[in-house]
PDB file of N, CA and C in Angstrom:
ATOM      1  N   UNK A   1     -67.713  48.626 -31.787  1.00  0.00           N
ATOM      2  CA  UNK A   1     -67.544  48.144 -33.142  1.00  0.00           C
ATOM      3  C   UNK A   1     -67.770  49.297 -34.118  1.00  0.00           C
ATOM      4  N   UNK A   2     -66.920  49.424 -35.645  1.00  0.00           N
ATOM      5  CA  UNK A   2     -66.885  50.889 -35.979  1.00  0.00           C
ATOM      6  C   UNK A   2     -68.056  49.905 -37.060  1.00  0.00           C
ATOM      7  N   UNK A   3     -68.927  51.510 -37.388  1.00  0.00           N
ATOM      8  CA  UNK A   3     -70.233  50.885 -37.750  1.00  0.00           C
ATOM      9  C   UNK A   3     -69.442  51.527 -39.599  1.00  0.00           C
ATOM     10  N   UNK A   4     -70.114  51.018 -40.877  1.00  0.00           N
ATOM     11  CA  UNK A   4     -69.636  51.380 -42.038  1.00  0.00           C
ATOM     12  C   UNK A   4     -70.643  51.372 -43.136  1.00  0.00           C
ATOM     13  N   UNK A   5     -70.235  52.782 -43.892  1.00  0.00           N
ATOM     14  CA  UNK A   5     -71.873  52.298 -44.630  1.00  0.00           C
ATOM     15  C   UNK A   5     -71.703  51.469 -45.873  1.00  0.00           C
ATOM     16  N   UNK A   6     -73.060  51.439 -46.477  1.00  0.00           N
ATOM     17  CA  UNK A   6     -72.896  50.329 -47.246  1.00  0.00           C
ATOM     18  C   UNK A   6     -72.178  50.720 -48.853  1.00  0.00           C
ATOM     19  N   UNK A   7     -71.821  52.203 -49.015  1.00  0.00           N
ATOM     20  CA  UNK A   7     -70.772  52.493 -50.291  1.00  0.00           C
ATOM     21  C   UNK A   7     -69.429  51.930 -49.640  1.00  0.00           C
ATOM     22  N   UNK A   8     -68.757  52.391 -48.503  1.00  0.00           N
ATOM     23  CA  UNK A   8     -67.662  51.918 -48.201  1.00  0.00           C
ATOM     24  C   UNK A   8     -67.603  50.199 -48.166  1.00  0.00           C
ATOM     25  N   UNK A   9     -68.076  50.034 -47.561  1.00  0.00           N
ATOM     26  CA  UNK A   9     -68.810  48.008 -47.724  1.00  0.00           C
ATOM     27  C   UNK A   9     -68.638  47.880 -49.244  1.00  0.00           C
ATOM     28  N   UNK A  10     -69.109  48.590 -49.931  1.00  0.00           N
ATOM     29  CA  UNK A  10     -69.658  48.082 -51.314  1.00  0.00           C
ATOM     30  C   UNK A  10     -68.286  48.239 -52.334  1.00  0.00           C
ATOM     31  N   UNK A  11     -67.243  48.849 -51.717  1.00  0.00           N
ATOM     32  CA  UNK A  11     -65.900  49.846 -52.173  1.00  0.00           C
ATOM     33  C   UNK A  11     -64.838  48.386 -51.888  1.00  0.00           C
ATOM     34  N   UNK A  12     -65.191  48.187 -50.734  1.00  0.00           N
ATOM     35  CA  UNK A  12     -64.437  47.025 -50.046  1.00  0.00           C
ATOM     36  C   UNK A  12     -64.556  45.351 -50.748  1.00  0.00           C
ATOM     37  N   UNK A  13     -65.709  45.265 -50.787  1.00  0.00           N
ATOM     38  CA  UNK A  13     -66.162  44.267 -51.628  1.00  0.00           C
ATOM     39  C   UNK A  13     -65.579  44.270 -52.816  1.00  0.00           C
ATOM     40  N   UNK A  14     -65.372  44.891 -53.411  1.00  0.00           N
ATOM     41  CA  UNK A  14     -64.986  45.517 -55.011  1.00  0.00           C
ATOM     42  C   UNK A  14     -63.557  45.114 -54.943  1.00  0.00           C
ATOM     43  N   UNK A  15     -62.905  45.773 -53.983  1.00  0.00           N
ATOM     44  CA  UNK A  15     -61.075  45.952 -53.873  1.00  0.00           C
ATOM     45  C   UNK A  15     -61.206  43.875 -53.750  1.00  0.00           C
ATOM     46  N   UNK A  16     -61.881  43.523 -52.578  1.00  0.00           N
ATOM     47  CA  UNK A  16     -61.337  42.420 -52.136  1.00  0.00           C
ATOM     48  C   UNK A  16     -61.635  41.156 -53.733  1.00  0.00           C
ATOM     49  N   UNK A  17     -62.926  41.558 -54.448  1.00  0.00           N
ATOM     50  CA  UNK A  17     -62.998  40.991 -55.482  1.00  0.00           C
ATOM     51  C   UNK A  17     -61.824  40.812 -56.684  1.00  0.00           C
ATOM     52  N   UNK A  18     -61.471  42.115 -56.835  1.00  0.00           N
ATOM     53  CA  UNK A  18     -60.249  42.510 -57.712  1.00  0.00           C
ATOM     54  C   UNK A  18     -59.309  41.410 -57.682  1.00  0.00           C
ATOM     55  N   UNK A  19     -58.412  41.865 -55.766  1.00  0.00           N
ATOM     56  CA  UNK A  19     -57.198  40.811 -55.281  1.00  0.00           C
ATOM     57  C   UNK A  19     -57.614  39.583 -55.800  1.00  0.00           C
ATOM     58  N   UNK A  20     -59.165  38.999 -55.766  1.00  0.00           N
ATOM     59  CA  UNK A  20     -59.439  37.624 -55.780  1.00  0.00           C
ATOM     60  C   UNK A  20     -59.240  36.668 -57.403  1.00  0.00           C
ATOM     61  N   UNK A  21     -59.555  38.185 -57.841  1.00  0.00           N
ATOM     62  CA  UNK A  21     -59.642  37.754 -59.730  1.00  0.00           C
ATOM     63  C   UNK A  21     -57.834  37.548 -60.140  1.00  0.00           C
ATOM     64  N   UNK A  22     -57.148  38.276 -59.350  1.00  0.00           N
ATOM     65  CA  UNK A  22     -55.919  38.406 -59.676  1.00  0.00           C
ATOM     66  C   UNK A  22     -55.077  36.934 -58.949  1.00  0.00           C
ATOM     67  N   UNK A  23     -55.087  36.611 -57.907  1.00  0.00           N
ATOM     68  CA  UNK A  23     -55.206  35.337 -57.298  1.00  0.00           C
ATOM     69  C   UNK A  23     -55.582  33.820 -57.785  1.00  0.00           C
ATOM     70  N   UNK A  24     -56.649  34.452 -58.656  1.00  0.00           N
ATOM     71  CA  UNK A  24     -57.269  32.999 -59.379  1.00  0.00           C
ATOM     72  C   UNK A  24     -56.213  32.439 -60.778  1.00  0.00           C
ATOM     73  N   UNK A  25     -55.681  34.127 -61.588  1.00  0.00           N
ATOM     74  CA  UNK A  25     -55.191  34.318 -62.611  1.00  0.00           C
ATOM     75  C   UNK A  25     -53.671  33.169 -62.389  1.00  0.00           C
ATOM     76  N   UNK A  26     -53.235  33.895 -60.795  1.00  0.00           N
ATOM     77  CA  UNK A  26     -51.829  32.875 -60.951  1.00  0.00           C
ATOM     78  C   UNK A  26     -51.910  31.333 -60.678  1.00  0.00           C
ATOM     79  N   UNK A  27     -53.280  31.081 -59.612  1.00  0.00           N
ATOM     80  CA  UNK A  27     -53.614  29.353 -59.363  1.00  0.00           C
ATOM     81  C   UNK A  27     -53.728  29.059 -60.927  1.00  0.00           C
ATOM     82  N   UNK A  28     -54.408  29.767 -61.627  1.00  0.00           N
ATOM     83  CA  UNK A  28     -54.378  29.202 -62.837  1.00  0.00           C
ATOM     84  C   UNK A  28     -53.000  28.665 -63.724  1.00  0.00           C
ATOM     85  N   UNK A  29     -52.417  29.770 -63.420  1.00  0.00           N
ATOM     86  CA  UNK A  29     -51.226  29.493 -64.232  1.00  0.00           C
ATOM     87  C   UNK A  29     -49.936  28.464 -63.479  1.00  0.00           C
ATOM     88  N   UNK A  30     -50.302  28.346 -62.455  1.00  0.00           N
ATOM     89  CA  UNK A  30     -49.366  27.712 -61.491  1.00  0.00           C
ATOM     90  C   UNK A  30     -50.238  26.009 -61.659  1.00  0.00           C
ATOM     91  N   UNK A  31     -51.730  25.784 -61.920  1.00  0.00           N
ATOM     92  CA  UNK A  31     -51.946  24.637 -62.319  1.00  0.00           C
ATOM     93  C   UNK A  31     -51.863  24.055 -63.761  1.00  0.00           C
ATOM     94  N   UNK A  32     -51.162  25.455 -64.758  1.00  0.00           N
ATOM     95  CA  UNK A  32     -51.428  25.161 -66.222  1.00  0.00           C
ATOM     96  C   UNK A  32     -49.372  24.419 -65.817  1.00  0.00           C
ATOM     97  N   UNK A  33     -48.897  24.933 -65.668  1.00  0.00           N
ATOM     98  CA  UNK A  33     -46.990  24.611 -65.189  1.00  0.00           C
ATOM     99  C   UNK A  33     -47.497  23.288 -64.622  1.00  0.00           C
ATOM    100  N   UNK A  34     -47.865  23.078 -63.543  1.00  0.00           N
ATOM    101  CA  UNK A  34     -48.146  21.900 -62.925  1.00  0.00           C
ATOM    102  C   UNK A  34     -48.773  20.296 -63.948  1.00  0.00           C
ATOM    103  N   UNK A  35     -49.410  20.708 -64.653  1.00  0.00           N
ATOM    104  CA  UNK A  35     -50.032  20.159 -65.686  1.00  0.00           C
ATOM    105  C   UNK A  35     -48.823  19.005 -67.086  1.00  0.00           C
ATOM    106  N   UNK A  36     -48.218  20.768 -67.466  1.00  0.00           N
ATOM    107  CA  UNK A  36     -47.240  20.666 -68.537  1.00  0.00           C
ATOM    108  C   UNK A  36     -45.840  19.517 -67.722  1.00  0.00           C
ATOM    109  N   UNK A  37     -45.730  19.773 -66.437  1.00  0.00           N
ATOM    110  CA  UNK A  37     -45.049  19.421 -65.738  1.00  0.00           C
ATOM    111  C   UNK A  37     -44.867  18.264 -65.313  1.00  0.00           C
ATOM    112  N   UNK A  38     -46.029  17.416 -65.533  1.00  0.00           N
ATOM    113  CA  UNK A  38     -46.603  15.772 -64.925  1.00  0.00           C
ATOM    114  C   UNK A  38     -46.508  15.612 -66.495  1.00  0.00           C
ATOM    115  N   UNK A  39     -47.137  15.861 -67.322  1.00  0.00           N
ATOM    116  CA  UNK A  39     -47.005  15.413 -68.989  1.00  0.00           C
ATOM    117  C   UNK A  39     -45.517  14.770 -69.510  1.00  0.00           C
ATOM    118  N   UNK A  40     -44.638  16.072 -68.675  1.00  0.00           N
ATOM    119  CA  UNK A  40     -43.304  16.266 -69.089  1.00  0.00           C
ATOM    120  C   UNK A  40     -42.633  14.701 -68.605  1.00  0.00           C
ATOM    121  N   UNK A  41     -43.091  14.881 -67.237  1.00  0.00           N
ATOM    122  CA  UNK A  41     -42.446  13.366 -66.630  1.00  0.00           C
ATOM    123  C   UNK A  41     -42.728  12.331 -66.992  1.00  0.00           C
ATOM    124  N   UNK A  42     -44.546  12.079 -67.493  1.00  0.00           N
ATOM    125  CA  UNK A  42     -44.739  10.451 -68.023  1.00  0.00           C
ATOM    126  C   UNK A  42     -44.095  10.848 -69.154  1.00  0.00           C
ATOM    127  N   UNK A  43     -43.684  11.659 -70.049  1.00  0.00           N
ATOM    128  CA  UNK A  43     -43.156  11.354 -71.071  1.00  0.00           C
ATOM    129  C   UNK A  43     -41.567  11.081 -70.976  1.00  0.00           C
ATOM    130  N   UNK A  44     -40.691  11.357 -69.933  1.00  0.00           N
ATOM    131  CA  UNK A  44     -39.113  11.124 -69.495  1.00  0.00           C
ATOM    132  C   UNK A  44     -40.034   9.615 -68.768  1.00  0.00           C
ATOM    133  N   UNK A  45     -40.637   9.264 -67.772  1.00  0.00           N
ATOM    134  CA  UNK A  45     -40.910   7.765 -67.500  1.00  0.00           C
ATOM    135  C   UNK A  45     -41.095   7.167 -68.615  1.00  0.00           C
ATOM    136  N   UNK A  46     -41.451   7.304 -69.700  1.00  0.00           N
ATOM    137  CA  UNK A  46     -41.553   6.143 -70.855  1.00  0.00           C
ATOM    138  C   UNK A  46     -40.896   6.301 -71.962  1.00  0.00           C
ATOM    139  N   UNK A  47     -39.498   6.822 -71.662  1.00  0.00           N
ATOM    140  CA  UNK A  47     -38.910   6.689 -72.223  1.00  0.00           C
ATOM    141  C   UNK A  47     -38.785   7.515 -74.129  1.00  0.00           C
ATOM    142  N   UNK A  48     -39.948   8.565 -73.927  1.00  0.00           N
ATOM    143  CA  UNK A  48     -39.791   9.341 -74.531  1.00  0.00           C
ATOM    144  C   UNK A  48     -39.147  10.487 -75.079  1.00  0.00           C
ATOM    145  N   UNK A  49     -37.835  10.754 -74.660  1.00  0.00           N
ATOM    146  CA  UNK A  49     -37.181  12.310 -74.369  1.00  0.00           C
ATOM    147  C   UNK A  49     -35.833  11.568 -75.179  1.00  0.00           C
ATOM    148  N   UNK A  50     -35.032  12.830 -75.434  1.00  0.00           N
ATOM    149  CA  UNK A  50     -33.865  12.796 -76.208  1.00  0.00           C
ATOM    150  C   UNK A  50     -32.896  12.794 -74.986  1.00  0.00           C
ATOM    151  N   UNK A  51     -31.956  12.263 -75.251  1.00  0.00           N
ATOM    152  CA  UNK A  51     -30.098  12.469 -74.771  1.00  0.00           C
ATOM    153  C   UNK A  51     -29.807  12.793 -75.753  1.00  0.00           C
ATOM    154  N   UNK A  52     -28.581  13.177 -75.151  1.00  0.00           N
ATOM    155  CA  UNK A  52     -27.243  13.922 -75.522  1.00  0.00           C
ATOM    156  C   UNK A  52     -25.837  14.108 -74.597  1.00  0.00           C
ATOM    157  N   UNK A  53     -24.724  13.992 -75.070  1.00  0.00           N
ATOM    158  CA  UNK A  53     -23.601  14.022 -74.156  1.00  0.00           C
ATOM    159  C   UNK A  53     -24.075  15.831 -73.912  1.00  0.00           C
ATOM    160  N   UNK A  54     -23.619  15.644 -72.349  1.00  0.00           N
ATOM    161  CA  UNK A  54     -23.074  17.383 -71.674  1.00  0.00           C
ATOM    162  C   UNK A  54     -23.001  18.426 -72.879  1.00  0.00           C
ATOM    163  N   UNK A  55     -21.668  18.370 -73.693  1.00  0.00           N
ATOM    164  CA  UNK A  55     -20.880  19.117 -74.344  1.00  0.00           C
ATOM    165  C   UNK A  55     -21.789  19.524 -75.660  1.00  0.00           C
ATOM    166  N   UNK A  56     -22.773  18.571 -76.323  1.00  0.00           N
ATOM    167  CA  UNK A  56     -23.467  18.467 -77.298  1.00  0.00           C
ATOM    168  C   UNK A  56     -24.893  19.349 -76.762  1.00  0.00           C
ATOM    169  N   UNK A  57     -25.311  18.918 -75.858  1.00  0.00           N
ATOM    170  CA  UNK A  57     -26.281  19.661 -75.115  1.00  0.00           C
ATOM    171  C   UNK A  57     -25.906  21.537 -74.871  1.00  0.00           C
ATOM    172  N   UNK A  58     -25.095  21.697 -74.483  1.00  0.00           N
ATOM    173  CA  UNK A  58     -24.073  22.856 -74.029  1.00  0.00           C
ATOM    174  C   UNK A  58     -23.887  23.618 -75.344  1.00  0.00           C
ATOM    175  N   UNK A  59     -23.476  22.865 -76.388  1.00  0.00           N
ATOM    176  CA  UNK A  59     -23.485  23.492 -77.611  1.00  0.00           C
ATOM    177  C   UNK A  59     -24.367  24.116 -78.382  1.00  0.00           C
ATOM    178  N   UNK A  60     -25.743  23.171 -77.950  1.00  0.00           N
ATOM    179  CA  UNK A  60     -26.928  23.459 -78.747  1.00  0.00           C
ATOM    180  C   UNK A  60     -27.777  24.298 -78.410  1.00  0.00           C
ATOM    181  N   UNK A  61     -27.531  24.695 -76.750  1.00  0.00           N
ATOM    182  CA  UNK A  61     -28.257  25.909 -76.247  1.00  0.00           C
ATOM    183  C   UNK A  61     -27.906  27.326 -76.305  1.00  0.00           C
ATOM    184  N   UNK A  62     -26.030  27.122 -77.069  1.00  0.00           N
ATOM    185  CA  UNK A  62     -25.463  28.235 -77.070  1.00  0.00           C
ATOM    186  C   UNK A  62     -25.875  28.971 -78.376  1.00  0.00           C
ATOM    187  N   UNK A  63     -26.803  27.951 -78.925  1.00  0.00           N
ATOM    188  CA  UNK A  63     -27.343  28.325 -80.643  1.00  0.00           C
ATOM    189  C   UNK A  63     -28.310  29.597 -80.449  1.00  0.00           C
ATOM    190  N   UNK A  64     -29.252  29.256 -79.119  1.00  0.00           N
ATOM    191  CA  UNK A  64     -30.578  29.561 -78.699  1.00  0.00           C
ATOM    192  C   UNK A  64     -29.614  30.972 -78.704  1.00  0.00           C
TER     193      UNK A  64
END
């Protein structure tokens, strides 16, 4: 077993902390989408959301 001292340990710890902070950053953001995402639907389930014909829709994004 390769034996390691405790700066390299302590180097390692550090790197693996980093990946972990960076990891948390996207669960975060992947549960903030997830969130906006269920909101989005009870609000299309109750009948909250706009229509529009195709062509009217099509038109109005070509504004954007």
């Amino acid at each position: 077993m390769e034996q390691i001292d405790i700066n390299k340990l302590n180097m390692e710890v550090m790197a693996l902390k980093s990946k972990m902070n960076e990891i948390m950053d996207f669960i975060h953001e992947d549960l903030e989408f997830a969130r906006r995402t269920e909101e989005s639907w009870q609000e299309i389930d109750e009948g909250k959301c706009t229509t529009m014909p195709k062509e009217d829709f099509l038109n109005e994004i070509e504004k954007w």
